[in-house]
N, C-alpha and C. Protein backbone atom coordinates (compact mmCIF):
# COMPACT_ATOMS: atom_id res chain seq x y z
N UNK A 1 169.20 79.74 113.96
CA UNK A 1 168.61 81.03 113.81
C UNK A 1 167.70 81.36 114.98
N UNK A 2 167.88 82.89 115.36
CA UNK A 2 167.16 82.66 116.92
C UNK A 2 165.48 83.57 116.10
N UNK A 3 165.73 83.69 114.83
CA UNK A 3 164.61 84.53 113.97
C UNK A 3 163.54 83.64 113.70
N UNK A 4 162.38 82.89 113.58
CA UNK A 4 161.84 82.42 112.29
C UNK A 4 161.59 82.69 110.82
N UNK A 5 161.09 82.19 110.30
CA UNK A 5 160.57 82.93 108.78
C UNK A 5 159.75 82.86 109.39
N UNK A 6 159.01 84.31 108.72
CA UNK A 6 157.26 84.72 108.80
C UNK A 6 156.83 84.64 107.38
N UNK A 7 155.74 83.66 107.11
CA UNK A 7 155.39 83.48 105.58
C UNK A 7 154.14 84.43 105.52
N UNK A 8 153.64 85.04 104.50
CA UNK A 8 152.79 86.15 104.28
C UNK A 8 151.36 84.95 104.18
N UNK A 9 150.08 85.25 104.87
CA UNK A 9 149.16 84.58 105.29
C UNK A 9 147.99 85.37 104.24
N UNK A 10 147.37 84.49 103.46
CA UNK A 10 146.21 85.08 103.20
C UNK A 10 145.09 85.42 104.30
N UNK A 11 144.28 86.64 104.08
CA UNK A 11 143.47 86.98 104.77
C UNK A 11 142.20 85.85 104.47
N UNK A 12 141.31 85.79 105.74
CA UNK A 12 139.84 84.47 105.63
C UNK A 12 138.97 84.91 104.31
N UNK A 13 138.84 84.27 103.46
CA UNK A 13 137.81 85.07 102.80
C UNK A 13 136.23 85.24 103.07
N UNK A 14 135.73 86.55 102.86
CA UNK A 14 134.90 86.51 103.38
C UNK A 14 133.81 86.36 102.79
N UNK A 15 132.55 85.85 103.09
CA UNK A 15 131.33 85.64 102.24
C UNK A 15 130.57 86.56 102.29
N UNK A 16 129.43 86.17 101.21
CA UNK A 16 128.51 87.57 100.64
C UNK A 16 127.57 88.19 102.16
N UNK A 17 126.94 86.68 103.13
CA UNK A 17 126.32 86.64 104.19
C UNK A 17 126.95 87.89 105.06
N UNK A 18 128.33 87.81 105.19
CA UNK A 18 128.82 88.82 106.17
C UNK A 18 128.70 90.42 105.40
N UNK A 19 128.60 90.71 104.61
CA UNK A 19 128.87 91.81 104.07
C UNK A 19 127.04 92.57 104.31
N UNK A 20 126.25 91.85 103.50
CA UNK A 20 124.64 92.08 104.02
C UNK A 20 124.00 91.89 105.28
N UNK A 21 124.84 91.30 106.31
CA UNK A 21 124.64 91.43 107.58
C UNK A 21 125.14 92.54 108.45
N UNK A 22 125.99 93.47 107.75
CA UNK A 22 126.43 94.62 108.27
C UNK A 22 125.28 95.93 108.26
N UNK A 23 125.19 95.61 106.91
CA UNK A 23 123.89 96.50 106.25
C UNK A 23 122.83 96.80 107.10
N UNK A 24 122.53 95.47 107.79
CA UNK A 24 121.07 95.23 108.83
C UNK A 24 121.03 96.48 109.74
N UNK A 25 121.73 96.49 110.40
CA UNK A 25 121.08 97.89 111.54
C UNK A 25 121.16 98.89 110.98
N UNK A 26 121.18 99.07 109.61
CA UNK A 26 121.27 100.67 109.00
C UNK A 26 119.73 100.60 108.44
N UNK A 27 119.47 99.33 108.15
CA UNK A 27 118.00 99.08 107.23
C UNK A 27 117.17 99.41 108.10
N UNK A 28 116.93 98.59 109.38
CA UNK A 28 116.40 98.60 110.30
C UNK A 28 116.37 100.18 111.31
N UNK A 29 116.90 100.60 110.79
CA UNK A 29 116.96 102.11 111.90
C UNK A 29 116.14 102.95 110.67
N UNK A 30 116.90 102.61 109.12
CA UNK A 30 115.36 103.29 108.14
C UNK A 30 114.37 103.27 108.84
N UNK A 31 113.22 102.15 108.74
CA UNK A 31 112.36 101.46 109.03
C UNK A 31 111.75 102.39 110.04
N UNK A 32 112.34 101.74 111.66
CA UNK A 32 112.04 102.61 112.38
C UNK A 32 111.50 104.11 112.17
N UNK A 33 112.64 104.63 111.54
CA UNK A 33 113.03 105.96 111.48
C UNK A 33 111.19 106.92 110.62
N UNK A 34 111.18 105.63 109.76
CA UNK A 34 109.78 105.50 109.02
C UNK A 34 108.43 105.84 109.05
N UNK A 35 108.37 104.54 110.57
CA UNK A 35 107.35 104.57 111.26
C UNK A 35 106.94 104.99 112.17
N UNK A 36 108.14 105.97 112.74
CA UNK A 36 108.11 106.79 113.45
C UNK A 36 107.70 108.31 113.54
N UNK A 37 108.52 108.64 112.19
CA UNK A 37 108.86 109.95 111.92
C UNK A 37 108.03 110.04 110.68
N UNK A 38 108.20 109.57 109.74
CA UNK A 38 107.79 109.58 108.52
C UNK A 38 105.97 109.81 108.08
N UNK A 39 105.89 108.56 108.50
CA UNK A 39 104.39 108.16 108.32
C UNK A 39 103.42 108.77 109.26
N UNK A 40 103.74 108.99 110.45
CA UNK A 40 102.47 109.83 110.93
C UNK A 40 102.42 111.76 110.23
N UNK A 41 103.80 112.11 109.79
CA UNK A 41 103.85 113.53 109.53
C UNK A 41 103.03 113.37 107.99
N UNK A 42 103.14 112.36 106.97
CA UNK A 42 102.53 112.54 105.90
C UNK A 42 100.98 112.38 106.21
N UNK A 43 100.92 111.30 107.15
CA UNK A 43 99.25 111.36 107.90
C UNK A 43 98.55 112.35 108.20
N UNK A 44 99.66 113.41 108.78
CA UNK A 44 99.03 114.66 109.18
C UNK A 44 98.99 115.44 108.42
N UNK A 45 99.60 115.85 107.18
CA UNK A 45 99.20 116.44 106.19
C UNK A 45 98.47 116.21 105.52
N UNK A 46 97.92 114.92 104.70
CA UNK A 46 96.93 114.49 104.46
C UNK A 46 95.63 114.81 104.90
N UNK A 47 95.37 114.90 106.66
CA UNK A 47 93.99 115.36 107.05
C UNK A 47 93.90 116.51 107.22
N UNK A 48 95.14 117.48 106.90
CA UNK A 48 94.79 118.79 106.93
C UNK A 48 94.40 119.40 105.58
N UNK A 49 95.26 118.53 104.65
CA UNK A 49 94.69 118.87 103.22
C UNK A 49 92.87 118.50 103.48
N UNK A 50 92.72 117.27 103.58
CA UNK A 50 91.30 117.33 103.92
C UNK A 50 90.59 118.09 104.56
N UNK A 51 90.85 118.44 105.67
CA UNK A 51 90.19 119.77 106.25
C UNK A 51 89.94 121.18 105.57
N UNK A 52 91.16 121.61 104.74
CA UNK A 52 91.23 122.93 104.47
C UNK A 52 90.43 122.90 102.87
N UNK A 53 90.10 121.45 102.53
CA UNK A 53 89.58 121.26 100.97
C UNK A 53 87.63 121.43 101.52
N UNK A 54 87.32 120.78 102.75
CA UNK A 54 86.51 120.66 103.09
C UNK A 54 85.66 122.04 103.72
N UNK A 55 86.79 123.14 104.03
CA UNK A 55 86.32 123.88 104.39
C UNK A 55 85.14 124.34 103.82
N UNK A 56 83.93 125.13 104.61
CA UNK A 56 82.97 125.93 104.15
C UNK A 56 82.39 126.74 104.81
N UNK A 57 81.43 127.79 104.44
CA UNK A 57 80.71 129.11 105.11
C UNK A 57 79.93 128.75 106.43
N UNK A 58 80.33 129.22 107.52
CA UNK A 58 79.47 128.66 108.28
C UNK A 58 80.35 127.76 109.43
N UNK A 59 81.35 127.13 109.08
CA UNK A 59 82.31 126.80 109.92
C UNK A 59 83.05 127.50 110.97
N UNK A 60 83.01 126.98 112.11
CA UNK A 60 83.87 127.93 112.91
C UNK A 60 85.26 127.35 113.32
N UNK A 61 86.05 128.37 113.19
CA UNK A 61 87.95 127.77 113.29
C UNK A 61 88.60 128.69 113.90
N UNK A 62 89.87 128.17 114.57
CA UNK A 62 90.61 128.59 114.76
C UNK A 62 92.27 128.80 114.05
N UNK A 63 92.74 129.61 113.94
CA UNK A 63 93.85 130.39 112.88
C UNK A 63 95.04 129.94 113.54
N UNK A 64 96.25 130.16 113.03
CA UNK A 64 97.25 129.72 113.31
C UNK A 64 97.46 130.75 114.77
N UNK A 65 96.91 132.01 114.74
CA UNK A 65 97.77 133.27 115.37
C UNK A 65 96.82 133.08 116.87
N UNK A 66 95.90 131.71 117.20
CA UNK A 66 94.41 131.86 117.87
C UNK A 66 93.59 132.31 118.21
N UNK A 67 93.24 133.33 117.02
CA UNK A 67 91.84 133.70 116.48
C UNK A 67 91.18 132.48 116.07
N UNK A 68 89.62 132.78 116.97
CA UNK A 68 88.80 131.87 117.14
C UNK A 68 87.85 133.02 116.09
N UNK A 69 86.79 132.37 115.40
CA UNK A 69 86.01 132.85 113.95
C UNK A 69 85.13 132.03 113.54
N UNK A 70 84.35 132.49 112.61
CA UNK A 70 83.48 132.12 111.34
C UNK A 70 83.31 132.28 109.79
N UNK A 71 84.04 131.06 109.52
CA UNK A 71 84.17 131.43 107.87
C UNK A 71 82.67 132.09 107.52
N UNK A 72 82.89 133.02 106.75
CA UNK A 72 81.83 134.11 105.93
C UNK A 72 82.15 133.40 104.73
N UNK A 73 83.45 132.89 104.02
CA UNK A 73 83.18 133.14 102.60
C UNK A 73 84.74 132.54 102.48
N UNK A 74 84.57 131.43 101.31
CA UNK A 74 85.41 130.66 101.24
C UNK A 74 85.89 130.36 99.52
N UNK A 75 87.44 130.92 99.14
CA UNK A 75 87.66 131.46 97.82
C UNK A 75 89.13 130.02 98.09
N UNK A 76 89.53 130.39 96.45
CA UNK A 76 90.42 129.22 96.09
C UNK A 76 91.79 129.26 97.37
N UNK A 77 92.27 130.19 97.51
CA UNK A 77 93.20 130.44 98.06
C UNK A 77 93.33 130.96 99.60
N UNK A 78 92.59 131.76 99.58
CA UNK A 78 91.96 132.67 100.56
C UNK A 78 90.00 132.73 101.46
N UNK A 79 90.52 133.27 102.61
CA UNK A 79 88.95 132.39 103.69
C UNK A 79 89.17 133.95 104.06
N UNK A 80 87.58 134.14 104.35
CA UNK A 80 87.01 135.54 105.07
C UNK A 80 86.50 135.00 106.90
N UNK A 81 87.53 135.52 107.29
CA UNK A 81 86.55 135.10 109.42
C UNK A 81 86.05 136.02 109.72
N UNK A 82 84.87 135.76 110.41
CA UNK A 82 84.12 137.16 111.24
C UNK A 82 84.15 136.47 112.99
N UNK A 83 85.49 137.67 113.10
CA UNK A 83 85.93 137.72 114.61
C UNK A 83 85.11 137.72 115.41
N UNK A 84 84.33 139.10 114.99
CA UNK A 84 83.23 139.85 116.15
C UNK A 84 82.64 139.95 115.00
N UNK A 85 81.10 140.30 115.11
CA UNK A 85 79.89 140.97 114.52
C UNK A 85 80.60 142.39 113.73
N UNK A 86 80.61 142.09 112.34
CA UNK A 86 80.76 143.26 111.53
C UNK A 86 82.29 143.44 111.34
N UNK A 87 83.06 142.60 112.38
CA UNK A 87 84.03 142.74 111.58
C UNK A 87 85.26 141.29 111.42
N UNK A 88 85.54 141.58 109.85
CA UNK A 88 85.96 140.39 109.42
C UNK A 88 87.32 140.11 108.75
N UNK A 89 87.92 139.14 108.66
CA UNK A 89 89.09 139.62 108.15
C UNK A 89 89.40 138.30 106.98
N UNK A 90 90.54 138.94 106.27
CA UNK A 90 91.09 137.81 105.01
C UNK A 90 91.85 137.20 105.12
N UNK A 91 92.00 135.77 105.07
CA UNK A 91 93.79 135.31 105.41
C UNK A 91 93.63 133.76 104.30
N UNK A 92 95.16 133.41 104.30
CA UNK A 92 95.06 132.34 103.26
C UNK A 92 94.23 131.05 104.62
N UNK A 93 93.88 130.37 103.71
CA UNK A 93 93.71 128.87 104.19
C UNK A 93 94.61 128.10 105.17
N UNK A 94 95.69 128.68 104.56
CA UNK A 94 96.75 127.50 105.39
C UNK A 94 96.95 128.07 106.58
N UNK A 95 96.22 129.37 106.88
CA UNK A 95 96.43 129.93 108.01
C UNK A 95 95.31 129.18 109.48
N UNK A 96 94.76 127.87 109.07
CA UNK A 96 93.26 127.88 109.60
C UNK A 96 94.09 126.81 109.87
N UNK A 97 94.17 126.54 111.07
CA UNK A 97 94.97 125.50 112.06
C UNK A 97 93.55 124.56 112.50
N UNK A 98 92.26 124.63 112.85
CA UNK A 98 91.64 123.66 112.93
C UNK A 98 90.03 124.27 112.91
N UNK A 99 89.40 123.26 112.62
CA UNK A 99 87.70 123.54 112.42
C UNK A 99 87.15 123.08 113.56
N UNK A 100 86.58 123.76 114.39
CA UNK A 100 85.39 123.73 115.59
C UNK A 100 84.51 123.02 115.37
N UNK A 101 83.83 122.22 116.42
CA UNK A 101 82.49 121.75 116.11
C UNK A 101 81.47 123.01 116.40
N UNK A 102 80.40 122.59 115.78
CA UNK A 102 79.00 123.93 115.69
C UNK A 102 79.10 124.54 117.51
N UNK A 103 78.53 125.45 117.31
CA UNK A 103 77.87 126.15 118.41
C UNK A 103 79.09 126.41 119.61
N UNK A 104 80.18 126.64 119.19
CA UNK A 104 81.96 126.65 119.91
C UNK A 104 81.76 127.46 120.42
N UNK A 105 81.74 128.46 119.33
CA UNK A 105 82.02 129.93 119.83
C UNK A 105 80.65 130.82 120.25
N UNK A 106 80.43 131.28 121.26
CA UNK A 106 79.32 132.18 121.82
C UNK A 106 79.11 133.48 121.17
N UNK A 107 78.38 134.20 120.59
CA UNK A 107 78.14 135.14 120.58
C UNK A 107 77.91 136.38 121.89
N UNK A 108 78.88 137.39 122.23
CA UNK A 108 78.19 138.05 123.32
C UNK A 108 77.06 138.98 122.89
């Protein structure tokens, strides 16, 4: 016969080790992905919740739109800024992108 027989070969079997070692660079790119992305953005919400809980009268901030101000008056939802002398305006909280240290802003 110029043919051989070809006998049907079981495949290697494989162990549990190889199957959870595949897994690894998907875990590991989580992780990363984590401590990268994850954890500093909840960080930063966190100190803004703190900031905007902390707010009070007398503070000076700047707004999302950068209006620079002085909280007048500080309600559950909503903050009063006085732009200029006499005149002032209403906006929510979450609109107050960061708090100044004292004496920021000049009066002309």
């Amino acid at each position: 016969m110029l043919i051989s027989n070809a006998f049907a070969q079981s495949a290697p079997a494989g162990d549990a080790a190889g199957g959870l070692m595949s897994f690894i660079p998907l875990i590991l790119m989580f992780v990363v992905l984590y401590f990268i992305m994850i954890r500093p953005q909840m960080k930063r919400q966190k100190e803004m919740k703190v900031m905007l809980e902390a707010l009070a009268a007398g503070d000076e901030v700047i707004t999302v739109g950068g209006i620079l101000g002085k909280v007048t008056a500080v309600k559950d939802q909503y903050v009063t800024v006085e732009i200029v002398a006499g005149t002032e305006v209403q906006m929510q909280k979450n609109a107050v992108t960061s708090v100044l240290p004292k004496g920021t802003i000049k009066s002309v």
